[in-house]
PDB file of N, CA and C in Angstrom:
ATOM      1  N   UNK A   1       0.838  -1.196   0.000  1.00  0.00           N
ATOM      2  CA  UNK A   1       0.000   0.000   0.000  1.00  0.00           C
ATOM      3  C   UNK A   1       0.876   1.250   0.000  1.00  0.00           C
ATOM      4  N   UNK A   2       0.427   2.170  -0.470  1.00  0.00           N
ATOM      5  CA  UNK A   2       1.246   3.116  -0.758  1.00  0.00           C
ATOM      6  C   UNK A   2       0.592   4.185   0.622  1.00  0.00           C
ATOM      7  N   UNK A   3       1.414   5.220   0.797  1.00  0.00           N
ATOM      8  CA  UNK A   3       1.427   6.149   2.041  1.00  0.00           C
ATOM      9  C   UNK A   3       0.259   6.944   2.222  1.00  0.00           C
ATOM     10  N   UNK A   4      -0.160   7.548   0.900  1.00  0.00           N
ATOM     11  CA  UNK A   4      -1.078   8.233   0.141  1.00  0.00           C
ATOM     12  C   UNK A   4      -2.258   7.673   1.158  1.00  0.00           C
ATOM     13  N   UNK A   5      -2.275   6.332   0.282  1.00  0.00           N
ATOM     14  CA  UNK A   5      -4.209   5.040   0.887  1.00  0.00           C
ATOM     15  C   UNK A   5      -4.102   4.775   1.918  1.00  0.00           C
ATOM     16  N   UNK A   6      -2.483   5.253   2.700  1.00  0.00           N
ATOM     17  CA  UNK A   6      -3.048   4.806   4.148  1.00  0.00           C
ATOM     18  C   UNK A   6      -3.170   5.638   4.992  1.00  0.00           C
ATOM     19  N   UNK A   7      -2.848   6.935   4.473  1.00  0.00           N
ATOM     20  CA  UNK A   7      -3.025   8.134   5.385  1.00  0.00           C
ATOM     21  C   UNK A   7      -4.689   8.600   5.149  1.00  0.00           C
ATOM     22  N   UNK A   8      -5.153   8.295   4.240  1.00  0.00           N
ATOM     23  CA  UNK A   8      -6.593   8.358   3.757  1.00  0.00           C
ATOM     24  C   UNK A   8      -7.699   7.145   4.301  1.00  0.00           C
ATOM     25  N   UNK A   9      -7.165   6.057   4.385  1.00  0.00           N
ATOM     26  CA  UNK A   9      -7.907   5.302   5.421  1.00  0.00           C
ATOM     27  C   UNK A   9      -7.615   5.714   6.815  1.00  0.00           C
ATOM     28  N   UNK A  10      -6.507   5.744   7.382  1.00  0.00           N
ATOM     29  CA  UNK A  10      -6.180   6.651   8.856  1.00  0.00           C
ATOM     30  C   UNK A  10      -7.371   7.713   9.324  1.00  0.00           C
ATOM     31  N   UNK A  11      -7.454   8.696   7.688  1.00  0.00           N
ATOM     32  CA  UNK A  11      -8.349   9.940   7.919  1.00  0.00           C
ATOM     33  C   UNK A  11     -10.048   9.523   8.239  1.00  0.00           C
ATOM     34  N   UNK A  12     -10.133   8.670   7.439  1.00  0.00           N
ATOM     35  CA  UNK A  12     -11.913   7.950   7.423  1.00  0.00           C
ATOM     36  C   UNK A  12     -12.288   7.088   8.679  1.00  0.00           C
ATOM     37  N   UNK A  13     -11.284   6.365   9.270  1.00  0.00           N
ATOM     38  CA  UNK A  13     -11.621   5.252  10.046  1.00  0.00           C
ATOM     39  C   UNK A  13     -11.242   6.216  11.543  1.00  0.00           C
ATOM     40  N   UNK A  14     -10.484   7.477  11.289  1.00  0.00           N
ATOM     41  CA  UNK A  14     -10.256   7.929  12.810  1.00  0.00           C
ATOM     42  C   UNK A  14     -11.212   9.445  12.692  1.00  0.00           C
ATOM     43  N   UNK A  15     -11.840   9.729  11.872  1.00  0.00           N
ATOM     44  CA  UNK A  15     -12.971  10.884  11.703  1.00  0.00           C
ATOM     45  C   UNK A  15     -14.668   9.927  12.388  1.00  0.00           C
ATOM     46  N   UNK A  16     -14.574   9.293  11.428  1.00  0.00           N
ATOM     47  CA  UNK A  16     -15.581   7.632  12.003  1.00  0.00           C
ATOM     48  C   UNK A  16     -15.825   7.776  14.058  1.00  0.00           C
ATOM     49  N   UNK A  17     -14.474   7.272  14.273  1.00  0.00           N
ATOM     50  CA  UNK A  17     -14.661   6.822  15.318  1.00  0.00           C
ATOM     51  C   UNK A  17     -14.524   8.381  16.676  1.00  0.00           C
ATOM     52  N   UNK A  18     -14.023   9.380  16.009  1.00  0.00           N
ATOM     53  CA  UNK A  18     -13.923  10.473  17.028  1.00  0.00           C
ATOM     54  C   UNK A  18     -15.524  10.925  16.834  1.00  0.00           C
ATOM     55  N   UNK A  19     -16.480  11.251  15.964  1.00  0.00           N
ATOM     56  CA  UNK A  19     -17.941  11.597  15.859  1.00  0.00           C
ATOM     57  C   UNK A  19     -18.551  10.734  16.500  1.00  0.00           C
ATOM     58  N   UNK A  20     -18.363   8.990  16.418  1.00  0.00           N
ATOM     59  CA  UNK A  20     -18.800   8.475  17.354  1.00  0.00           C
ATOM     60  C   UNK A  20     -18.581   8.487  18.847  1.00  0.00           C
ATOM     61  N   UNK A  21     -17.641   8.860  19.299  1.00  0.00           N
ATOM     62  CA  UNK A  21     -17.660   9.247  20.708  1.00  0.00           C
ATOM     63  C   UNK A  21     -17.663  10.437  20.929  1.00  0.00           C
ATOM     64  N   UNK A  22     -17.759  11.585  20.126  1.00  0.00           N
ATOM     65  CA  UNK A  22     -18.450  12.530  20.831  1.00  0.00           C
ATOM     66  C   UNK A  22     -19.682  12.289  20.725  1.00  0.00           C
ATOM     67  N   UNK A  23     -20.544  12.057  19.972  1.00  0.00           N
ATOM     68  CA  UNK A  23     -21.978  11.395  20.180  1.00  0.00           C
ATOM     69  C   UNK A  23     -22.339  10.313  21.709  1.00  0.00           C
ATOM     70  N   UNK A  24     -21.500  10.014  21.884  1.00  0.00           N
ATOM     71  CA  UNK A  24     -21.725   8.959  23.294  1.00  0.00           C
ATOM     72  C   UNK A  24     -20.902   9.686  24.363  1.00  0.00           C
ATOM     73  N   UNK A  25     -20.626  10.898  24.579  1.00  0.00           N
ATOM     74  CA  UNK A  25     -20.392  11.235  25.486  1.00  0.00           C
ATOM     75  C   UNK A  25     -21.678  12.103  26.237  1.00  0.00           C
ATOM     76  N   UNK A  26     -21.628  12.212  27.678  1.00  0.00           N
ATOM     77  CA  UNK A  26     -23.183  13.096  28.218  1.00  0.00           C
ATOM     78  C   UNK A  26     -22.931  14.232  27.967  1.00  0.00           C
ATOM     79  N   UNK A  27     -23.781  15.331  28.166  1.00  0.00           N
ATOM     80  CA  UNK A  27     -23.468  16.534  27.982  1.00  0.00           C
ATOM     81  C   UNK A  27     -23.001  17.236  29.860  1.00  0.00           C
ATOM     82  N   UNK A  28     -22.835  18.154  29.957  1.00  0.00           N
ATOM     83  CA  UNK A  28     -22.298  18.624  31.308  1.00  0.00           C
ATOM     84  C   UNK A  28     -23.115  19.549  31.850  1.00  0.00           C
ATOM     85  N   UNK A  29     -23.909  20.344  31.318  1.00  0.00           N
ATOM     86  CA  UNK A  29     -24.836  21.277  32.009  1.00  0.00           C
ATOM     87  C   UNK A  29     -26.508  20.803  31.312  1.00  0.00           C
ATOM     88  N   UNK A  30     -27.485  21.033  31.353  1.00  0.00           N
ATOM     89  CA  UNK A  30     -28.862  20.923  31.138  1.00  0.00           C
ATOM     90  C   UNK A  30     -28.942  22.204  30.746  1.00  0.00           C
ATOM     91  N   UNK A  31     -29.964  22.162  29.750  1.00  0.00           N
ATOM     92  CA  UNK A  31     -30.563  23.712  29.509  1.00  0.00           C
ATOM     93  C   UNK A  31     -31.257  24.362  30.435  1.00  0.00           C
ATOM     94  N   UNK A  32     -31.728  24.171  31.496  1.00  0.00           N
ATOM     95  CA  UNK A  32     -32.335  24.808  32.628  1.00  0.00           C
ATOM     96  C   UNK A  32     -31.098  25.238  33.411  1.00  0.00           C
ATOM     97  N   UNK A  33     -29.714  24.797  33.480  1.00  0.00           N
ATOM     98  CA  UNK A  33     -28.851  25.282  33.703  1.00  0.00           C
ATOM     99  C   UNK A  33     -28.297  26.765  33.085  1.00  0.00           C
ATOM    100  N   UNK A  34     -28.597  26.512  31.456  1.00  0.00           N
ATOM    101  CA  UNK A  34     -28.044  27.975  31.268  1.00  0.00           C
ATOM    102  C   UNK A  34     -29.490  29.002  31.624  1.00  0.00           C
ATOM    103  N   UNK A  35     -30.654  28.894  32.087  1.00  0.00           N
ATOM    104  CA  UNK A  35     -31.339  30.257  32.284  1.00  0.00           C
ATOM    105  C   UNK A  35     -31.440  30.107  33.765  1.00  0.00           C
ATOM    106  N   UNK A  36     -30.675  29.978  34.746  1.00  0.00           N
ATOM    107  CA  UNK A  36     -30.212  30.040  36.190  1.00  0.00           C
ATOM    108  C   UNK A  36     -30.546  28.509  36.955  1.00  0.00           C
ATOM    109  N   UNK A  37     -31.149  28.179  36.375  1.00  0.00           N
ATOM    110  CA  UNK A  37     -31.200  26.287  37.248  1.00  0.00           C
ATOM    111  C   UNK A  37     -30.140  26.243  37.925  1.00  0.00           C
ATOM    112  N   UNK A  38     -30.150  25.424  39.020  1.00  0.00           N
ATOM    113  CA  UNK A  38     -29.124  24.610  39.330  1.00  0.00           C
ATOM    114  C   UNK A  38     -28.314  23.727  38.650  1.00  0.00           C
ATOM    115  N   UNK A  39     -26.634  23.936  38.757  1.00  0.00           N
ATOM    116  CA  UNK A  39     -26.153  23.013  37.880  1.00  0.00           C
ATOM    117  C   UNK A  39     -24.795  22.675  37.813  1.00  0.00           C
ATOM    118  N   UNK A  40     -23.949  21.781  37.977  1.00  0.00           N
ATOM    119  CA  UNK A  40     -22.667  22.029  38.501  1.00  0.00           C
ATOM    120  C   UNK A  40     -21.845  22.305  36.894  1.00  0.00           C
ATOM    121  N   UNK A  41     -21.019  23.477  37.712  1.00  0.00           N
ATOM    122  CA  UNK A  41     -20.213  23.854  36.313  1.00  0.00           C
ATOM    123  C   UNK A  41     -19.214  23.246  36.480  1.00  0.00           C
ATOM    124  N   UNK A  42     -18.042  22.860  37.302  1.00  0.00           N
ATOM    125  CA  UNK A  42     -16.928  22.300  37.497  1.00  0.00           C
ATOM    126  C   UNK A  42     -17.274  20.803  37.677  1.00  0.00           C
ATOM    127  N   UNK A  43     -16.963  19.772  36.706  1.00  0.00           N
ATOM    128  CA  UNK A  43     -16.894  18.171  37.532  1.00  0.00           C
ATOM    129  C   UNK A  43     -15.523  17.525  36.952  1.00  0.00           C
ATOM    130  N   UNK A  44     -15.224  16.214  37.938  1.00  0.00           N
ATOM    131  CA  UNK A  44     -14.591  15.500  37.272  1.00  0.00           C
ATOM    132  C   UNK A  44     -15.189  14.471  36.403  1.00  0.00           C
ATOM    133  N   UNK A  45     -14.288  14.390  35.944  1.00  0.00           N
ATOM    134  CA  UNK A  45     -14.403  12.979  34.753  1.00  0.00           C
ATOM    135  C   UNK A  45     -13.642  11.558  35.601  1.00  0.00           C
ATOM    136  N   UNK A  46     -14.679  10.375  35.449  1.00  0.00           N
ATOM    137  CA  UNK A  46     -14.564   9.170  36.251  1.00  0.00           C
ATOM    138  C   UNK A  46     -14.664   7.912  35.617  1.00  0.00           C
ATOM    139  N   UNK A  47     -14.024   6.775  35.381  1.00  0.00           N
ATOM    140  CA  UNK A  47     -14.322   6.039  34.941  1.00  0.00           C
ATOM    141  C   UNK A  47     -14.630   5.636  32.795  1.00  0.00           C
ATOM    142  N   UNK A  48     -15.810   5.465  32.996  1.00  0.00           N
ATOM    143  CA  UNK A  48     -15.837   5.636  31.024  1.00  0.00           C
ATOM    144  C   UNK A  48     -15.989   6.633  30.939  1.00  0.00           C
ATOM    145  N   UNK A  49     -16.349   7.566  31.436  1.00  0.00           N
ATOM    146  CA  UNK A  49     -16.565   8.939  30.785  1.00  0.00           C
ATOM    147  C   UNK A  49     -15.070   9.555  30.896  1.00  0.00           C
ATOM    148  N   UNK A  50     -14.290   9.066  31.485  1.00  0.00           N
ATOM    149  CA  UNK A  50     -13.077   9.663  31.353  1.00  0.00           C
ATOM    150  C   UNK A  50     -12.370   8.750  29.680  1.00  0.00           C
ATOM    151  N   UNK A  51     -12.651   7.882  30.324  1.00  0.00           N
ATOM    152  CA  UNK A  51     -11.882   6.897  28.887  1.00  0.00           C
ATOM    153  C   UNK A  51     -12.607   7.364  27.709  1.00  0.00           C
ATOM    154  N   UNK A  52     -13.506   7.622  27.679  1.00  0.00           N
ATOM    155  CA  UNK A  52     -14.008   8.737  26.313  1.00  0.00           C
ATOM    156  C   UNK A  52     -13.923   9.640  25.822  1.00  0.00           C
ATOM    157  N   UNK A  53     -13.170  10.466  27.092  1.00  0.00           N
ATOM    158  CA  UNK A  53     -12.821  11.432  26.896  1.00  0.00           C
ATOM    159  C   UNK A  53     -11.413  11.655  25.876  1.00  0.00           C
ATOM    160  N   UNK A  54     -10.680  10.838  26.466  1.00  0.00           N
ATOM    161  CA  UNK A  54      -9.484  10.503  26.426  1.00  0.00           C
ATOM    162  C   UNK A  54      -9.303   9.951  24.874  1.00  0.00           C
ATOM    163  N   UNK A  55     -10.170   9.036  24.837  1.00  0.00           N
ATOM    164  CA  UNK A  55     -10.084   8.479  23.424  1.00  0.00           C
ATOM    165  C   UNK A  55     -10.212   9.449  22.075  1.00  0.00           C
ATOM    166  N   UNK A  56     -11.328  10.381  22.198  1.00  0.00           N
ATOM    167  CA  UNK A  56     -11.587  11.369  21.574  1.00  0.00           C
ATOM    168  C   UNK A  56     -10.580  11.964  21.403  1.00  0.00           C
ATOM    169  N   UNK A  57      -9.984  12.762  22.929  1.00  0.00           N
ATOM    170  CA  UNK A  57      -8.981  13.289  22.432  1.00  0.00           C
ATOM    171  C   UNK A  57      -7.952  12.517  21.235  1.00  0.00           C
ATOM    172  N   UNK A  58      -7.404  11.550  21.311  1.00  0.00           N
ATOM    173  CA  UNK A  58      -6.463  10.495  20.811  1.00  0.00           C
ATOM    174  C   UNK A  58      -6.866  10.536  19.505  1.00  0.00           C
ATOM    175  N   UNK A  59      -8.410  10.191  19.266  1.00  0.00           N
ATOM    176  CA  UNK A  59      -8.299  10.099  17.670  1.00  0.00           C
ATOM    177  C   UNK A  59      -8.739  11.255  17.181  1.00  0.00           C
ATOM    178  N   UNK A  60      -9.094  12.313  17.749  1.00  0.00           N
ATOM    179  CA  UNK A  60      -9.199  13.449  16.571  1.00  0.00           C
ATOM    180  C   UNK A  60      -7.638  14.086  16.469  1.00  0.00           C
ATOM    181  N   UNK A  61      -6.552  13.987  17.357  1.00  0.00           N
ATOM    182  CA  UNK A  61      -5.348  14.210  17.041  1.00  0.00           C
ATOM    183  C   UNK A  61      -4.866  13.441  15.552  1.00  0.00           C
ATOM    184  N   UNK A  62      -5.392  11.788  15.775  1.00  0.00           N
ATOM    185  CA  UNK A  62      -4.613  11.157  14.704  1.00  0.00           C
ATOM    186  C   UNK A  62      -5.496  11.724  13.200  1.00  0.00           C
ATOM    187  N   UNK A  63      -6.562  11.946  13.629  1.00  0.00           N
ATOM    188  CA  UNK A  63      -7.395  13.155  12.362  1.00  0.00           C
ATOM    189  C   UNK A  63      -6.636  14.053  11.963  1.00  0.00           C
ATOM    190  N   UNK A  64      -6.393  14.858  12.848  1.00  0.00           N
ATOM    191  CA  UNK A  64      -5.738  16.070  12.497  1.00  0.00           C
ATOM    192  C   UNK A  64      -4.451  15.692  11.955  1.00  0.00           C
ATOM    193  N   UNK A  65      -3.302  15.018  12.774  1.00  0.00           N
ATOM    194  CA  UNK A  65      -2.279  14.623  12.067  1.00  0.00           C
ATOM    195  C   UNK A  65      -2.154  14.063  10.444  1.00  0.00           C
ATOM    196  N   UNK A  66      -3.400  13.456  10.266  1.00  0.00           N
ATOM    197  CA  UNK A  66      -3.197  12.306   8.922  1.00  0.00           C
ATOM    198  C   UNK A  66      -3.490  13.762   8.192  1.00  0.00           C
ATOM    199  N   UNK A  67      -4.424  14.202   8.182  1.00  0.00           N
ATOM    200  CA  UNK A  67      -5.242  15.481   7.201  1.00  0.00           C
ATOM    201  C   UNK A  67      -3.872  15.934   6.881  1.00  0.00           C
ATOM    202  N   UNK A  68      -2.668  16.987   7.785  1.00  0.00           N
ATOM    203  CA  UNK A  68      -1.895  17.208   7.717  1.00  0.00           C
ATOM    204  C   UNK A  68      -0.857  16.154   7.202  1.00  0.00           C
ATOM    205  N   UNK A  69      -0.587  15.313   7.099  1.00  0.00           N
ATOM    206  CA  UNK A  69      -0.111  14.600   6.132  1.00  0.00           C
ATOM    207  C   UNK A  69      -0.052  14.131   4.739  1.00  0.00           C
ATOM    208  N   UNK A  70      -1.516  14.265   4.960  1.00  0.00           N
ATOM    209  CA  UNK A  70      -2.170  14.157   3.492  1.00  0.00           C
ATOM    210  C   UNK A  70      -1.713  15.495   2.748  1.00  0.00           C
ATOM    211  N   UNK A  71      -1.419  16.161   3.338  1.00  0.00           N
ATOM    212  CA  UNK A  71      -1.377  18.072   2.637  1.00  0.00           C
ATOM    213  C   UNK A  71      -0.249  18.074   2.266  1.00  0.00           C
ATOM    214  N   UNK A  72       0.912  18.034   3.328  1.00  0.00           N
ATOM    215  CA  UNK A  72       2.224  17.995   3.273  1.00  0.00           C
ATOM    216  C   UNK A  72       2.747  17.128   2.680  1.00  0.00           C
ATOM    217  N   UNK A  73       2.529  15.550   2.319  1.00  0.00           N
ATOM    218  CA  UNK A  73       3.374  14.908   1.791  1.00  0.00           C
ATOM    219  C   UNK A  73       2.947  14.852   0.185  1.00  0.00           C
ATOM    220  N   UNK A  74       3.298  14.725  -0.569  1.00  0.00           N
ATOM    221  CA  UNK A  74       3.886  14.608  -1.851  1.00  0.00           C
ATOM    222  C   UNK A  74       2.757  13.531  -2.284  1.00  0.00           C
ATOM    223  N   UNK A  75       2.044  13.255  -2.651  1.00  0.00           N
ATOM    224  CA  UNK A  75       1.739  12.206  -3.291  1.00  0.00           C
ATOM    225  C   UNK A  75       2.111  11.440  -4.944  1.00  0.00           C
TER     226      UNK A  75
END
């Protein structure tokens, strides 16, 4: 395989999977929160919601990296 098809599958299969976990992550405030509700603004992250977090982060980096690869390298 050439560098090109695999930085382009990299881009599809890690765009894929970062939309899917931001989709499965909760949200952090309620809308009754933003017009004065009660609502905690500061939390931690515990458990899967941390590992989702985390993951996200991880593959929209390797997104961003491949895109940028794809640009920069020569095909």
């Amino acid at each position: 395989m050439e560098l090109g098809s695999i930085l382009q599958t990299t881009t599809l299969i890690s765009a894929i999977l970062a939309i899917l976990l931001i989709l499965l992550q909760r949200r952090g405030a309620s809308l009754g929160a933003g017009f004065g509700g009660s609502g905690e603004l500061f939390t931690t992250r515990r458990g899967l919601d941390k590992s989702l977090f985390s993951a996200t982060i991880v593959f929209t980096l390797i997104f961003v990296f491949s895109i940028l690869g794809l640009v920069l390298i020569p095909s």
